[in-house]
Protein backbone atom coordinates (compact mmCIF):
# COMPACT_ATOMS: atom_id res chain seq x y z
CA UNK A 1 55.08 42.58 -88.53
CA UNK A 2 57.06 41.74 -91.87
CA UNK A 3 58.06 38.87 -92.96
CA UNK A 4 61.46 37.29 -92.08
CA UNK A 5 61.58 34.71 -94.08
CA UNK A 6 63.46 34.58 -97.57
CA UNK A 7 61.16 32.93 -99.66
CA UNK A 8 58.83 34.75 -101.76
CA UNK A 9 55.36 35.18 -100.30
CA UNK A 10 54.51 34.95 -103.88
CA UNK A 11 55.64 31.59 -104.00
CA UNK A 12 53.16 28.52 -104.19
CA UNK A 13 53.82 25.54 -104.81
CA UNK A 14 51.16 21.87 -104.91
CA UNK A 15 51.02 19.41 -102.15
CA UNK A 16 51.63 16.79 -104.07
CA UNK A 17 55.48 18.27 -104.58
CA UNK A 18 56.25 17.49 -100.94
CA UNK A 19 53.63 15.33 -99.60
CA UNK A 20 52.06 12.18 -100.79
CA UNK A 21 48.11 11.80 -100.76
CA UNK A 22 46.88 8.45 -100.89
CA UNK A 23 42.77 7.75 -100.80
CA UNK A 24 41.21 5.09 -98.30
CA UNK A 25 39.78 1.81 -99.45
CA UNK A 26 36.12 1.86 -100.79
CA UNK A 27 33.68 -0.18 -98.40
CA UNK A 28 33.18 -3.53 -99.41
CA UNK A 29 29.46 -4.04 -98.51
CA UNK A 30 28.17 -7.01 -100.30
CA UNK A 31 30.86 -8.15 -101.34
CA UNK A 32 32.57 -11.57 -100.60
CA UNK A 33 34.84 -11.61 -98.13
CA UNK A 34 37.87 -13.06 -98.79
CA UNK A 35 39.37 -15.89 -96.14
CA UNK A 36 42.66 -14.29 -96.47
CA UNK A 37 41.94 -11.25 -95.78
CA UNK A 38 42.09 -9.55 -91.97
CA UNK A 39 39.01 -7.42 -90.62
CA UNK A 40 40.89 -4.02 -89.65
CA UNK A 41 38.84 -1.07 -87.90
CA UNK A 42 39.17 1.96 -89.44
CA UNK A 43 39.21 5.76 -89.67
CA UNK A 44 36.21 7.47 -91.16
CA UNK A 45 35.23 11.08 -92.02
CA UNK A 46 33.31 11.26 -88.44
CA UNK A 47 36.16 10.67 -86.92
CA UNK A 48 38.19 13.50 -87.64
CA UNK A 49 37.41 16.32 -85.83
CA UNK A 50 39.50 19.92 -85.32
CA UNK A 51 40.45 18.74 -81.82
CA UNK A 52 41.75 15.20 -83.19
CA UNK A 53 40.30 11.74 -83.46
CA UNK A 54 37.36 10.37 -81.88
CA UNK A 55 37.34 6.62 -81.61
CA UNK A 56 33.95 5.82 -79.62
CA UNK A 57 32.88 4.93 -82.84
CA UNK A 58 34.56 2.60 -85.15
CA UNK A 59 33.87 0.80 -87.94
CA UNK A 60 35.53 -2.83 -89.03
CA UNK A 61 35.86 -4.43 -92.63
CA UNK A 62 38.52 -6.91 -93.95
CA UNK A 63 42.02 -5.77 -95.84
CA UNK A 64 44.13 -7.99 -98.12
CA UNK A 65 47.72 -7.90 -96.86
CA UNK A 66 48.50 -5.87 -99.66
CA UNK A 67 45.57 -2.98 -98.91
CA UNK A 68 46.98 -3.35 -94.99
CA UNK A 69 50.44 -2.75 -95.70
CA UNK A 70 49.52 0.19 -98.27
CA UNK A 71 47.15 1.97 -95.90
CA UNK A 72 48.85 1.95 -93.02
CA UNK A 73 48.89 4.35 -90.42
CA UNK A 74 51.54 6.33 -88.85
CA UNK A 75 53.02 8.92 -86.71
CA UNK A 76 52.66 12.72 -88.01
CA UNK A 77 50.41 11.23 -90.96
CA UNK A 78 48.30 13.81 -91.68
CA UNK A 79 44.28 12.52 -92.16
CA UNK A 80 42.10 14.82 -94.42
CA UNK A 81 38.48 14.43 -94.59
CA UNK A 82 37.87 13.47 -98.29
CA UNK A 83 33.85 13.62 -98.29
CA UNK A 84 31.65 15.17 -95.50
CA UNK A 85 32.95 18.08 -93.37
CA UNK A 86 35.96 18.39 -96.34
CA UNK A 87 39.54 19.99 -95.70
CA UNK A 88 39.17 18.85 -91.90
CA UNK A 89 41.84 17.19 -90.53
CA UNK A 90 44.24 15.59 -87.72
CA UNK A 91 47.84 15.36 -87.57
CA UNK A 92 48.36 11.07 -86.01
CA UNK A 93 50.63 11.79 -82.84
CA UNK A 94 51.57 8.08 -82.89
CA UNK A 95 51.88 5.20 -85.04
CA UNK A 96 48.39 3.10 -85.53
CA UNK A 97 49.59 -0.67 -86.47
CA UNK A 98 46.39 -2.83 -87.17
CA UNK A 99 44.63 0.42 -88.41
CA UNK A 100 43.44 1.08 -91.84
CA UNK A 101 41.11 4.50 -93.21
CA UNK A 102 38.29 4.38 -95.55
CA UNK A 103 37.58 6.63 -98.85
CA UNK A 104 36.22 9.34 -97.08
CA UNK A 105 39.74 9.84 -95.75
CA UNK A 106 43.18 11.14 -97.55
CA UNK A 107 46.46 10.34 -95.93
CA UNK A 108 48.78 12.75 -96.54
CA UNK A 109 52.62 11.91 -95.79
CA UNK A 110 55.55 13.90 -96.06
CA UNK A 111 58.38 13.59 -98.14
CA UNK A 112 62.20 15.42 -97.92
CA UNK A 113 61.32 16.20 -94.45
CA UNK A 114 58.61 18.56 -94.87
CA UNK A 115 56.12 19.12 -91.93
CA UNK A 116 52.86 17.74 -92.20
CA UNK A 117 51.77 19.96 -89.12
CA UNK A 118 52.63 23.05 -90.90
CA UNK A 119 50.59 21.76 -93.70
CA UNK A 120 47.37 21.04 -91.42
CA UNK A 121 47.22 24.52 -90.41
CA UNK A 122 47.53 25.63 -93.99
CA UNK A 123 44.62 23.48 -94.63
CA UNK A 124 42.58 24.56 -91.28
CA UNK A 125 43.39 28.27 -92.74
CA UNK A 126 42.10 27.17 -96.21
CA UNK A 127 38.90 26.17 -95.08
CA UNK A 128 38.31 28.82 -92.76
CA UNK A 129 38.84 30.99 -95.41
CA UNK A 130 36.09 29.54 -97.96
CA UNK A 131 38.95 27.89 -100.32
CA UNK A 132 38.07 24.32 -99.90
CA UNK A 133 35.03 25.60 -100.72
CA UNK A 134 35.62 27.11 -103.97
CA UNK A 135 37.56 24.06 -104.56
CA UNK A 136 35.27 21.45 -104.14
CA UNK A 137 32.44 23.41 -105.92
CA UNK A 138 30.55 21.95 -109.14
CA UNK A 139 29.21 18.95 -107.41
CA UNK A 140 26.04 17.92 -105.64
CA UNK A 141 28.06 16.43 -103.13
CA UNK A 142 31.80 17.93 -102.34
CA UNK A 143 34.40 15.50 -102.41
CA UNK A 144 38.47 17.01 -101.65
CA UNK A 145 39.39 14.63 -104.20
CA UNK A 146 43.57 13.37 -103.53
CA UNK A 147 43.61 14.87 -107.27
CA UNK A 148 42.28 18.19 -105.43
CA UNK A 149 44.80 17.52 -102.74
CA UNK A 150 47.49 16.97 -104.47
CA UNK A 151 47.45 19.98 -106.82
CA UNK A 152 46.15 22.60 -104.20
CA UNK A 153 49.13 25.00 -104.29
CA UNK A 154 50.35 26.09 -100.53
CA UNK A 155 53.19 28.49 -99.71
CA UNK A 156 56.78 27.34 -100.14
CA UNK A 157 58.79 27.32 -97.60
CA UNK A 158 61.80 25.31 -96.12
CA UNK A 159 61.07 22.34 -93.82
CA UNK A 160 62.92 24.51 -90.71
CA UNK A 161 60.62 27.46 -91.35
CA UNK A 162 57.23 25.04 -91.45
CA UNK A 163 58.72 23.48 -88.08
CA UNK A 164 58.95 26.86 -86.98
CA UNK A 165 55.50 27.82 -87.67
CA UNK A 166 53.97 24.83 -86.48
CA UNK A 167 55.84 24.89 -83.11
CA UNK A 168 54.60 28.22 -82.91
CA UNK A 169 50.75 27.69 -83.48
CA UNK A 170 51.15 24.83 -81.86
CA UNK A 171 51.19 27.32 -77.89
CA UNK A 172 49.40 30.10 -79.34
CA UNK A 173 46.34 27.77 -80.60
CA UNK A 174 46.74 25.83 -77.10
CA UNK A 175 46.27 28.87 -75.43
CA UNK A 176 43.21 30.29 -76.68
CA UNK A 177 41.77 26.80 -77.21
CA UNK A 178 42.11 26.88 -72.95
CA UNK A 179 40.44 30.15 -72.86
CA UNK A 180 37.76 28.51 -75.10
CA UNK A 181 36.80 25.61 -73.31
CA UNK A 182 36.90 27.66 -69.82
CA UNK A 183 34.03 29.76 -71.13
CA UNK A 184 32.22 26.56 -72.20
CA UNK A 185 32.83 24.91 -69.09
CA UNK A 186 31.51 28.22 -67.74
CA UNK A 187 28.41 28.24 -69.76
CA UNK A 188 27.62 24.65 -68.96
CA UNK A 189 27.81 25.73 -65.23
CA UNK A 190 25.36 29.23 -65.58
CA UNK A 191 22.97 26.58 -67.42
CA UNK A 192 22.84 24.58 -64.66
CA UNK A 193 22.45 27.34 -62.80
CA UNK A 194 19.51 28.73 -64.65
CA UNK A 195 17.71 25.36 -64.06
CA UNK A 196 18.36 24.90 -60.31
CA UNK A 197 16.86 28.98 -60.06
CA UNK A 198 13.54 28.03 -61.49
CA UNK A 199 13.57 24.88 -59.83
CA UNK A 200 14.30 25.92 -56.46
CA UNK A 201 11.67 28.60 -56.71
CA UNK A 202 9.03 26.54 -57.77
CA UNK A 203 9.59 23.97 -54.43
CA UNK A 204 7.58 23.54 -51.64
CA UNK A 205 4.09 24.79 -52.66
CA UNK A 206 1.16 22.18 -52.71
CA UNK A 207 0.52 21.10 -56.52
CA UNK A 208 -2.70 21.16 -58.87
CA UNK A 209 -2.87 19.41 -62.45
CA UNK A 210 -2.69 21.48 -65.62
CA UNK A 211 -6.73 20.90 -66.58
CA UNK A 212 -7.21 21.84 -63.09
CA UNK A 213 -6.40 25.28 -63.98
CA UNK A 214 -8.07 25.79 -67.21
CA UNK A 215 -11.27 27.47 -68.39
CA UNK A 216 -13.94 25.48 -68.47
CA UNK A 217 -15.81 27.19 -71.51
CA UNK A 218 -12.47 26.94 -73.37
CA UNK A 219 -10.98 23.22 -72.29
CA UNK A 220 -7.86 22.20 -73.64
CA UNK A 221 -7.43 21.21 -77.08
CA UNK A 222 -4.95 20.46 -80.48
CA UNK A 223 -5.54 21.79 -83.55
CA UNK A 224 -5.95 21.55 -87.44
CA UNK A 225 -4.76 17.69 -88.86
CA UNK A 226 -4.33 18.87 -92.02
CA UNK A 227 -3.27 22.35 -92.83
CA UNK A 228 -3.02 21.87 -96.29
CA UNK A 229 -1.14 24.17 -98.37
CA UNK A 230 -0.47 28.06 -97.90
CA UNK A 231 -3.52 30.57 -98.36
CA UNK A 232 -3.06 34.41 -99.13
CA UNK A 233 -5.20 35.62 -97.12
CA UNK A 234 -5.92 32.46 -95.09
CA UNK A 235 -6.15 31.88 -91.26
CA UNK A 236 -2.34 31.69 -89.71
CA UNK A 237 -2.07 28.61 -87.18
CA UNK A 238 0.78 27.94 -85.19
CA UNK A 239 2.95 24.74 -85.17
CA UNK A 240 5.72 23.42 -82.90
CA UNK A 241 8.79 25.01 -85.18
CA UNK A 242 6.69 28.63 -84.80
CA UNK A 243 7.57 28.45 -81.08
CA UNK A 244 10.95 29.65 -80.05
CA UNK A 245 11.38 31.53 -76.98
CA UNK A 246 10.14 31.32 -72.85
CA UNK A 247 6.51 32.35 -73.49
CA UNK A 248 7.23 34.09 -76.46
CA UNK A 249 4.11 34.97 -78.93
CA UNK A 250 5.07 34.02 -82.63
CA UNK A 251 5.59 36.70 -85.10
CA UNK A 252 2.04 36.99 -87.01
CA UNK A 253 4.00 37.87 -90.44
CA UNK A 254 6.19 34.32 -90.04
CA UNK A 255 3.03 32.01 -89.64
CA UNK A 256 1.65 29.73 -92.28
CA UNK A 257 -1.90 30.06 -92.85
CA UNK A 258 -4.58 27.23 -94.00
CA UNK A 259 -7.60 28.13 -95.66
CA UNK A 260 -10.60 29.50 -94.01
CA UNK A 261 -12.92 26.38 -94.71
CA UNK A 262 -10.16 24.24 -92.99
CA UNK A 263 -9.82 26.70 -89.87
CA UNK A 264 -13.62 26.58 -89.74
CA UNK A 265 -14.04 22.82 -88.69
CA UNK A 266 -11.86 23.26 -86.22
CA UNK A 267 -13.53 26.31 -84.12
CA UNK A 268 -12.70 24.52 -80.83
CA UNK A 269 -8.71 25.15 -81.16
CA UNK A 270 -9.29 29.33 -82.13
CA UNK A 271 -6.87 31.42 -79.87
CA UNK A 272 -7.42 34.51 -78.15
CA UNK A 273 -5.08 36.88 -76.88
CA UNK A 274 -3.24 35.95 -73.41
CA UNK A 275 -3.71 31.90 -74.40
CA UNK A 276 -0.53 29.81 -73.72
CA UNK A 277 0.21 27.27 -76.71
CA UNK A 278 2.40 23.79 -75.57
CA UNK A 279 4.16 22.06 -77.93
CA UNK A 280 3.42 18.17 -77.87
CA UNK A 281 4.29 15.25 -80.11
CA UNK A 282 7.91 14.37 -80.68
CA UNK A 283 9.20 18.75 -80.29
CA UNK A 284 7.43 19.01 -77.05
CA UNK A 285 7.94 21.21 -73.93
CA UNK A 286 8.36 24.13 -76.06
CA UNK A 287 5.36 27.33 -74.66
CA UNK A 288 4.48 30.60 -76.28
CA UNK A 289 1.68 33.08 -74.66
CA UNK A 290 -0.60 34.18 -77.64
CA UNK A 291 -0.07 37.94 -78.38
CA UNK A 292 -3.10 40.02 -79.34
CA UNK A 293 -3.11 40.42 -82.95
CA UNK A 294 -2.86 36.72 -82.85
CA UNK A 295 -7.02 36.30 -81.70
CA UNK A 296 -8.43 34.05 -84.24
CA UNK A 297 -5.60 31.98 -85.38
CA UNK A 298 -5.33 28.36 -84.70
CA UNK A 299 -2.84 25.91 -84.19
CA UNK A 300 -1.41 22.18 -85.67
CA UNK A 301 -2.31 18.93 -84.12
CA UNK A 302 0.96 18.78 -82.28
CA UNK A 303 0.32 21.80 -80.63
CA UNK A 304 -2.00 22.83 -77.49
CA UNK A 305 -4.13 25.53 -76.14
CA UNK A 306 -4.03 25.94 -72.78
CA UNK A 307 -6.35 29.01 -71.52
CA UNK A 308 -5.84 29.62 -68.27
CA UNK A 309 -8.28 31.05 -65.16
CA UNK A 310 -6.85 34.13 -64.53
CA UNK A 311 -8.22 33.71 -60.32
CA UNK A 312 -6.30 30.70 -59.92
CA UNK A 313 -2.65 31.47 -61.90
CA UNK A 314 -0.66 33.99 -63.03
CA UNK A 315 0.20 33.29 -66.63
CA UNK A 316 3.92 34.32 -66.64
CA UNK A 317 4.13 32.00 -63.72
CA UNK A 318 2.81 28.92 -65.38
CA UNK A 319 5.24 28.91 -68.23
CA UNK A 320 7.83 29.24 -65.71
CA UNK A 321 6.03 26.13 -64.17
CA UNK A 322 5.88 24.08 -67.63
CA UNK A 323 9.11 24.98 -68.40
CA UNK A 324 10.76 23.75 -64.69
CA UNK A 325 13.18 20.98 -64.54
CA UNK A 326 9.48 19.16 -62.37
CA UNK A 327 7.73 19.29 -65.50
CA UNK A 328 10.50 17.86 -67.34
CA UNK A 329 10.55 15.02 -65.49
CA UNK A 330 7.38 14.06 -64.78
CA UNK A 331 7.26 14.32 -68.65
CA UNK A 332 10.11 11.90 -68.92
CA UNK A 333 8.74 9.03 -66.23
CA UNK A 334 5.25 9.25 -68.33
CA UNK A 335 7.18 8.94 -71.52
CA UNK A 336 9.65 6.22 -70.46
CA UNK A 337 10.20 3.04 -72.50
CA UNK A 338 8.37 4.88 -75.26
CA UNK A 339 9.29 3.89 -78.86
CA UNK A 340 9.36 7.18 -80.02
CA UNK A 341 9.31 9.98 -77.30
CA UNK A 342 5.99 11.97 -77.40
CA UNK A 343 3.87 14.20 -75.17
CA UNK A 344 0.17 14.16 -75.98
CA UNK A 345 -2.52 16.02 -74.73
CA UNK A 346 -3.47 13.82 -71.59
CA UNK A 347 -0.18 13.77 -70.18
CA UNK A 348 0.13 17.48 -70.42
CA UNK A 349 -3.27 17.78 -69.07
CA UNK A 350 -2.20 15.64 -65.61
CA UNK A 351 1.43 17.93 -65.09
CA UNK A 352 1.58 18.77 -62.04
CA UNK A 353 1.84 22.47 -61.44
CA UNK A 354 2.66 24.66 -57.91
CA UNK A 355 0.00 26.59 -57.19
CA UNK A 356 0.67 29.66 -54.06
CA UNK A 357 -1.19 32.35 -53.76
CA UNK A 358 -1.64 33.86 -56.97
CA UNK A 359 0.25 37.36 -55.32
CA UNK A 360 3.11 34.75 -54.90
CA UNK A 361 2.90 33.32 -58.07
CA UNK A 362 3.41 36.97 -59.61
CA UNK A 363 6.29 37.31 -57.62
CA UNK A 364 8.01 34.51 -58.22
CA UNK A 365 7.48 35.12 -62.03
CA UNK A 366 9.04 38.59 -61.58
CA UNK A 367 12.14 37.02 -59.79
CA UNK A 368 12.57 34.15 -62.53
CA UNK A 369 12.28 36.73 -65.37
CA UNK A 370 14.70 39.01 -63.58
CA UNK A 371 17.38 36.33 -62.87
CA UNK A 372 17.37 34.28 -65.70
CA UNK A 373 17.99 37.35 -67.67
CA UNK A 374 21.06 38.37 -65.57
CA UNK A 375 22.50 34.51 -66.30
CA UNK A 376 21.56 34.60 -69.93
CA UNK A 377 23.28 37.80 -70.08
CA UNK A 378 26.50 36.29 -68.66
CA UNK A 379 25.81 33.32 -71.18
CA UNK A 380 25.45 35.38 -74.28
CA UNK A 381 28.79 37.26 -73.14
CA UNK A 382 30.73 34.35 -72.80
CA UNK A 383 29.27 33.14 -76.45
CA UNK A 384 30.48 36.15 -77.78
CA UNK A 385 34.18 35.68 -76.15
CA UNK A 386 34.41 32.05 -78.04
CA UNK A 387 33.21 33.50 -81.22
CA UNK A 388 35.32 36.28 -80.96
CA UNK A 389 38.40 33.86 -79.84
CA UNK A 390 37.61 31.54 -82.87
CA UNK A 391 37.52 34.48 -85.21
CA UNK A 392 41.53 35.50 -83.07
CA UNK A 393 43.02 32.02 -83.56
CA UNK A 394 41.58 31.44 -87.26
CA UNK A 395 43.10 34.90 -88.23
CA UNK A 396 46.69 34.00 -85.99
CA UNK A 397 46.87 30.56 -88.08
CA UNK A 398 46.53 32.51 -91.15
CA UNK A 399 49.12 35.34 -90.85
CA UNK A 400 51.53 32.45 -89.74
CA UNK A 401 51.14 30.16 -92.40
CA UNK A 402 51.46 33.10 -95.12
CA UNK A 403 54.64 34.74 -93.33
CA UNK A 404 53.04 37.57 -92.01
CA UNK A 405 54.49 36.79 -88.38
CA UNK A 406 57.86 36.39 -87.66
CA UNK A 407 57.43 33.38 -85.17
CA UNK A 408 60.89 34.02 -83.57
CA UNK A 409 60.04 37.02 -82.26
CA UNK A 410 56.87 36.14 -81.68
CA UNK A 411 58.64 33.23 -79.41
């Protein structure tokens, strides 16, 4: 669509010639407070998100009358994340009296009637695009500077065609934002789903307790306290970050490895093929079933072998079983009032586990494996609809803010 407007697309011209940008106050920790001055709460980088301000979380120091009346807070003030997630920001749909913001924050105002909407999608399109990037590279830690802010060049156009614009992104954004949290709400209810399916077909059988079901030749055990650094060569062992999917075996070529005189003092944690590893310590829950060309590798003290009798329980069956919303919370009522949340090897050992028949168990493994696949499949599908309606609405704000839509006709 070509451009209606009659300014030259060419045309930029800094922030600072239409907008003010002032910085937030520095904290004043350790500092004496003054008995004249009023504690104020105030806005923060973490408050500013893309879909406005979040206030469950605020922050108090004092302001001098003067620092109060020069920070203030008003309607259509436009709030710019200085340091953090930079170039984020939030247009103030109301005034904010007893409100100050910090120096993690610009305010930008507008002066000679220029729209500080239009200019938050400019920025949103900015950052999307990798320019706040470039801008705020050279330093350890970015900063969007008011300097920065103030001479980052934007299109020119009149205050009626920004209006325009804004009004304009203003219902398409709404709309797809809808669309957006729809398919989230939607994915928060097939998730639900997917736990109340493995749940419900795990109810109603007698239970057993973990070691109840495990070789005795080969009882359960953790692994290696000290790996030590990588070996070429060495034996590969496999930690709680190495396990990633439902009963998944780790890839062989993405495993550490310690060195064979370490792995050797610790012969009673050696895998063999078909062996299910459980993740304990603070990342626990997580279960992997050892793959073949895994036999001989061993694993970290935070994880577990588990090998299994093969007459009393199907294998798939059992990591359906460990990872059931039962096992979760028994897990959670042996943990509770924990300082720090762990699972060691004794609670794991007394989880209780359904045991049917073990031509049951191998059907209800088969009818997990089939169904949970048919929801993750809807999951990943409405994943791939937000991604693809972020990657719509970033590109919409963009062609608006550069003139590339004419937003009457678009209206």
């Amino acid at each position: 669509m070509l451009n209606p407007f009659t300014y030259d697309q060419t045309a930029l011209v800094p922030i600072g010639s239409a907008y003010t940008v002032t910085l937030g106050k520095m904290l004043d920790a350790g500092k004496v407070v003054n008995d004249s001055h009023t504690v104020l709460p105030y806005i923060r980088a973490a408050n500013i998100q893309d879909d406005g301000l979040r206030l469950t979380d605020v922050n108090e120091m004092p302001f001098s009358d003067e620092e109060a009346a020069r920070l203030d807070l008003r309607r259509d003030d436009l709030l710019v994340v200085e340091g953090g997630a930079v170039g984020t920001s939030v247009v103030l749909d109301r005034d904010m009296p007893g409100w100050s913001f910090q120096k993690t924050v610009n305010r930008v105002r507008a002066t000679g009637g220029s729209s500080t909407r239009f200019l938050g999608y400019v920025l949103r399109a900015y950052r999307d695009a990798g320019i706040i990037d470039l801008l705020c590279n050279g330093s350890t830690i970015r900063h969007l500077t008011a300097e920065k802010l103030r001479a980052l060049r934007i299109p020119s156009m009149r205050p009626s065609e920004q209006r325009a614009i804004a009004g304009y992104l203003d219902r398409e954004t709404a709309r797809i934002d809808r669309l957006i949290k729809e398919q989230q709400r939607l994915i928060r209810m097939l998730r639900a789903r997917r736990v109340a399916t493995v749940a419900g077909a795990l109810d109603g059988y007698e239970q057993t307790q973990v070691r109840r079901l495990v070789d005795l030749d080969r009882p359960m055990t953790y692994g290696i306290l000290q790996c030590g650094d990588p070996v070429a060569g060495g034996v590969v062992y496999i930690g709680p970050s190495d396990i990633r999917g439902e009963g998944e075996s780790p890839d062989r070529s993405a495993l550490r490895t310690t060195a064979p005189e370490i792995a050797s003092a610790y012969k009673r944690s050696v895998l063999n093929g078909g062996d299910v590893v459980v993740s304990i310590g603070p990342a626990y829950g997580k279960v992997a079933v050892v793959s073949d060309d895994l036999a001989g590798a061993n694993l970290t003290q935070d994880t577990v072998r588990v090998a299994l009798r093969p007459d009393l329980v199907h294998t798939r069956f059992f990591v359906w079983a460990l990872l059931s919303r039962q096992a979760a919370e028994f897990w959670d009522y042996q943990i509770m009032g924990a300082t720090f949340r762990r699972l060691n090897l004794g609670t794991l050992a007394r989880t209780p586990i359904p045991l049917p028949e073990i031509h049951e168990q191998r059907r209800i493994a088969a009818y997990l494996d089939e169904e949970t696949a048919k929801i993750d499949t809807l999951i990943a599908e409405s994943e791939r609809f937000i991604e693809l309606s972020e990657e719509r609405r970033s590109a919409l704000v963009a062609a608006a803010v550069t003139g590339q839509i004419d937003v009457r006709e678009a209206a």
